[in-house]
N, C-alpha and C. Protein backbone atom coordinates (compact mmCIF):
# COMPACT_ATOMS: atom_id res chain seq x y z
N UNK A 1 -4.55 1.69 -1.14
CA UNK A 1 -3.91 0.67 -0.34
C UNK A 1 -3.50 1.26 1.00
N UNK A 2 -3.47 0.42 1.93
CA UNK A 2 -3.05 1.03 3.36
C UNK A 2 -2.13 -0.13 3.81
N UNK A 3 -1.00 0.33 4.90
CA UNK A 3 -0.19 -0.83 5.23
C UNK A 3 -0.83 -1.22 6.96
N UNK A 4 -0.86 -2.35 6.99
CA UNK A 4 -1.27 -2.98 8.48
C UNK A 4 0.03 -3.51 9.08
N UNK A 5 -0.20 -3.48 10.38
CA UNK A 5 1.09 -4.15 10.85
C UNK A 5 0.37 -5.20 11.51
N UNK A 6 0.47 -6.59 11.21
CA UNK A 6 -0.15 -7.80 11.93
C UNK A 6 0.59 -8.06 12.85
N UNK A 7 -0.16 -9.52 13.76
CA UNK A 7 0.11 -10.04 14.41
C UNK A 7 -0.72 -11.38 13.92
N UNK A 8 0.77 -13.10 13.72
CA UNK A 8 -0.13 -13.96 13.39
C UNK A 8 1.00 -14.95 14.36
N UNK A 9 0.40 -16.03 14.30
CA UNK A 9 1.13 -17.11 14.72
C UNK A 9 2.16 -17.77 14.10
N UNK A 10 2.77 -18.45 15.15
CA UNK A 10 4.24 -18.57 14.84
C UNK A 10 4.03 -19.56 13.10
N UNK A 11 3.64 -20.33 13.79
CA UNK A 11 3.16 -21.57 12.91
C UNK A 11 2.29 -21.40 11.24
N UNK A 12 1.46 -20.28 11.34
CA UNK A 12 1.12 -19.20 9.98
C UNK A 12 2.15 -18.79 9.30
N UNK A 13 3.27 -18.21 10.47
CA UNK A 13 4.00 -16.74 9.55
C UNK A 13 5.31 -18.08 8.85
N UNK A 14 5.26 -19.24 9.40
CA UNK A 14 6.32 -20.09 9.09
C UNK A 14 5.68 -20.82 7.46
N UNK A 15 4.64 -20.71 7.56
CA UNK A 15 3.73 -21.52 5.76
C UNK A 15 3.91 -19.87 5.28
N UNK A 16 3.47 -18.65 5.61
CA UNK A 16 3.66 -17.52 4.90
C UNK A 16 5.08 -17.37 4.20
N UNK A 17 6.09 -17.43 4.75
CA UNK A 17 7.50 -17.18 4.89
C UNK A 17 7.55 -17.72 3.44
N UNK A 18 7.22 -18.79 2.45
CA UNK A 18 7.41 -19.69 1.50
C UNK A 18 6.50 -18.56 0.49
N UNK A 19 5.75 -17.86 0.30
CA UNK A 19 5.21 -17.30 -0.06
C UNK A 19 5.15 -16.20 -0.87
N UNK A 20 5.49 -15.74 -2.00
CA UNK A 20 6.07 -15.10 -2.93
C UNK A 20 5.90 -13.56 -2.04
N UNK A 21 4.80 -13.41 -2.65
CA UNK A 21 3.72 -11.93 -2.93
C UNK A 21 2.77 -12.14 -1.46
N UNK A 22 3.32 -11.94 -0.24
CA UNK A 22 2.50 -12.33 0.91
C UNK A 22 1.51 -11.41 1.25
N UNK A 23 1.43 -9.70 0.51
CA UNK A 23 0.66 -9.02 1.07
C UNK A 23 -0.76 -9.73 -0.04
N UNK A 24 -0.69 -9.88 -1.60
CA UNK A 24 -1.39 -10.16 -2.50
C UNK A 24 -1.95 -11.72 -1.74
N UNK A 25 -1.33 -12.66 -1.17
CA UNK A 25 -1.78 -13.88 -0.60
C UNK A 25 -2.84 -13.41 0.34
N UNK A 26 -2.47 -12.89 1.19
CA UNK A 26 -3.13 -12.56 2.15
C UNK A 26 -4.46 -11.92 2.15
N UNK A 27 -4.40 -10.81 1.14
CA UNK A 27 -5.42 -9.89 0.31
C UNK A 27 -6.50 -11.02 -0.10
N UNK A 28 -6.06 -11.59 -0.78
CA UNK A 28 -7.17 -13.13 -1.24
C UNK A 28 -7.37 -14.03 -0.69
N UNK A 29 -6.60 -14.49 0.33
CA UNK A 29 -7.56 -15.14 1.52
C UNK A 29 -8.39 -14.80 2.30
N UNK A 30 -8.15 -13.47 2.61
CA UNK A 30 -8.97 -12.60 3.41
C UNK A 30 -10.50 -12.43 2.97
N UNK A 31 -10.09 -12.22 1.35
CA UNK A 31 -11.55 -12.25 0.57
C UNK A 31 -12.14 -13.10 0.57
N UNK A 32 -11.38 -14.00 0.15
CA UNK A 32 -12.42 -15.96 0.39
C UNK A 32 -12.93 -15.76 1.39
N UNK A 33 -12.13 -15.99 2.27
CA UNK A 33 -13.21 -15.90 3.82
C UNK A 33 -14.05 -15.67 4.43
N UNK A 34 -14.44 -13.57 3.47
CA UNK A 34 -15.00 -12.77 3.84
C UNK A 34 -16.33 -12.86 2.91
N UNK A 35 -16.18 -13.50 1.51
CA UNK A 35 -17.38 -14.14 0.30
C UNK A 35 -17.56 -15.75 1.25
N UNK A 36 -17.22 -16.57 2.17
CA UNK A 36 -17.65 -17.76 2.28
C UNK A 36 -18.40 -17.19 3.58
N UNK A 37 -17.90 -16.54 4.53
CA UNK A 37 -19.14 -15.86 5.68
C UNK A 37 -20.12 -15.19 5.40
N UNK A 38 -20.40 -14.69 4.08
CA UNK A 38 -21.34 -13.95 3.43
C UNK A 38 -22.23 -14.45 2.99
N UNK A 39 -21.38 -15.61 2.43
CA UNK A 39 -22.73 -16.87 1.46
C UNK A 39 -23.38 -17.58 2.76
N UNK A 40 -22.70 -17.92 3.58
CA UNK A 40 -23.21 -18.61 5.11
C UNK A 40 -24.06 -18.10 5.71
N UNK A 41 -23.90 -16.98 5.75
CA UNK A 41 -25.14 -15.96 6.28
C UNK A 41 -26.97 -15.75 5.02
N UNK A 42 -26.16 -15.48 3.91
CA UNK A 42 -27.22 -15.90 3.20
C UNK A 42 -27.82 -16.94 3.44
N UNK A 43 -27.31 -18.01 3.11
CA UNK A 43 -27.90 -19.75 3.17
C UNK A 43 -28.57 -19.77 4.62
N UNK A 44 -28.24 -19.08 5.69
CA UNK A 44 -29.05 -19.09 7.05
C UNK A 44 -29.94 -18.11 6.75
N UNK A 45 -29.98 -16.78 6.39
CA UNK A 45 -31.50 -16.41 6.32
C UNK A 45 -32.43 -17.22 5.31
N UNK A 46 -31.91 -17.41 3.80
CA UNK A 46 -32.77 -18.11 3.00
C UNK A 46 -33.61 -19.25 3.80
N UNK A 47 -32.79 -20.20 4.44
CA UNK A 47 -33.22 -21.75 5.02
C UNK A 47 -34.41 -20.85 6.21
N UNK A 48 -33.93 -19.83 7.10
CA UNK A 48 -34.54 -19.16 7.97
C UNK A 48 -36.07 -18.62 7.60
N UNK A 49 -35.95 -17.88 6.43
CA UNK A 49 -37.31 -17.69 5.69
C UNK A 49 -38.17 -18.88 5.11
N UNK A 50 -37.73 -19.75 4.43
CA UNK A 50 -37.98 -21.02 4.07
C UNK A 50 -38.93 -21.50 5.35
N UNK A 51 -38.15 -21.95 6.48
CA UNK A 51 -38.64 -22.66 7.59
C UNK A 51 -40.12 -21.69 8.12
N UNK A 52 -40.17 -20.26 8.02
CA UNK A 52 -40.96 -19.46 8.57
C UNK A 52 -41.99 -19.35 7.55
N UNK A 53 -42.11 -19.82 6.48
CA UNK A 53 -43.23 -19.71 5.38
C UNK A 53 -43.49 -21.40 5.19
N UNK A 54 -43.10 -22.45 5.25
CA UNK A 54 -43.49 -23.69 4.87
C UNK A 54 -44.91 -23.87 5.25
N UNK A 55 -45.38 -23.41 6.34
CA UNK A 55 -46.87 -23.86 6.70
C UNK A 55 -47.95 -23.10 5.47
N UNK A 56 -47.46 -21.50 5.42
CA UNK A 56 -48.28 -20.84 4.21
C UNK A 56 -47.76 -21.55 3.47
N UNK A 57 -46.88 -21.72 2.66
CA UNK A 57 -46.45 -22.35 1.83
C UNK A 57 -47.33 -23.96 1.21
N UNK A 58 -47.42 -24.58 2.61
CA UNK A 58 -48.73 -26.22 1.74
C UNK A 58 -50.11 -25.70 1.75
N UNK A 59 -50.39 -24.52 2.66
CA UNK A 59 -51.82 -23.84 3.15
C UNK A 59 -52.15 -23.50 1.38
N UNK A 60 -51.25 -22.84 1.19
CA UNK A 60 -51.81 -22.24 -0.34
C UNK A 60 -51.55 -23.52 -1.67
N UNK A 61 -50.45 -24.50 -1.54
CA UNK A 61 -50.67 -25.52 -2.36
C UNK A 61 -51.67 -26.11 -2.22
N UNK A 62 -52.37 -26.95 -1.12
CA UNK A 62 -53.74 -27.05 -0.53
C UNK A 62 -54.15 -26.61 -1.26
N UNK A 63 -54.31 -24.97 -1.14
CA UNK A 63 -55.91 -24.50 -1.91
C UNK A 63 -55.71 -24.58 -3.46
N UNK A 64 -54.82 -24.34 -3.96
CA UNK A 64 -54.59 -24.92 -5.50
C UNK A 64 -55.28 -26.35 -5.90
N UNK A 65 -54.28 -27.30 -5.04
CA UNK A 65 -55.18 -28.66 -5.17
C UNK A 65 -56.35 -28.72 -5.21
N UNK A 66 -57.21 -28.04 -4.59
CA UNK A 66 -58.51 -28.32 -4.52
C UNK A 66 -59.19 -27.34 -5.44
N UNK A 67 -58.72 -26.10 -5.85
CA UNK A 67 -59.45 -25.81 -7.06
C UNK A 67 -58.52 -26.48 -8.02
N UNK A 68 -58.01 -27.16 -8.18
CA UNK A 68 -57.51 -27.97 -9.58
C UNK A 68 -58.80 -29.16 -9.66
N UNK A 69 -58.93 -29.62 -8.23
CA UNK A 69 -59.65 -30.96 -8.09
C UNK A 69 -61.12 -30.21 -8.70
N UNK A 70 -61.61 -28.94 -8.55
CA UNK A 70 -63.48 -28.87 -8.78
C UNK A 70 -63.18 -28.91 -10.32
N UNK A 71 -62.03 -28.58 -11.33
CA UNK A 71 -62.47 -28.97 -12.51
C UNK A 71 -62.83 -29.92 -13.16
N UNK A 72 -62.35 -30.82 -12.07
CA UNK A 72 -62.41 -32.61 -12.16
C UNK A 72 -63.99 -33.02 -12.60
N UNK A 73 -64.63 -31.96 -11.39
CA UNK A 73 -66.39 -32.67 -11.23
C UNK A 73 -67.11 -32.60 -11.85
C-alpha cells in the first residue's frame, strides 16, 4: 500500500465526507473505471478488426457458397 495525497473537488470531497472506509471507496472506483476503459478499448479494437476483415470475410463465405452450390449439380 502507498499513501497519496489528492486533490478533488469541492463538490466530490462533500459525497466522500459520508463515506465510511474512503481510502477502500476510492480503491474500487478507481478499479471500475480502470476495467470499464479497458473493456472500451477492447470493444474498439475488436469492432476495429471486425470492420478491417468484413470484405475477406463475405470473399471467403462467397467461395464456400459456391462450392456448397457444385454439390448441388
Amino acid at each position: 500500500m502507498i499513501r497519496l495525497n489528492i486533490t478533488i473537488p469541492e463538490d466530490v470531497a462533500e459525497q466522500l465526507h459520508h463515506i465510511r472506509n474512503k481510502s477502500q471507496f476510492i480503491s474500487r472506483a478507481l478499479k471500475e473505471k480502470f476495467d470499464r476503459e479497458k473493456t472500451q478499448k477492447l470493444e474498439k479494437a475488436l469492432i476495429e478488426g471486425y470492420k478491417e476483415t468484413a470484405s475477406e470475410d463475405r470473399r471467403t463465405a462467397g467461395e464456400w457458397d459456391n462450392v456448397a452450390l457444385e454439390g448441388w449439380k
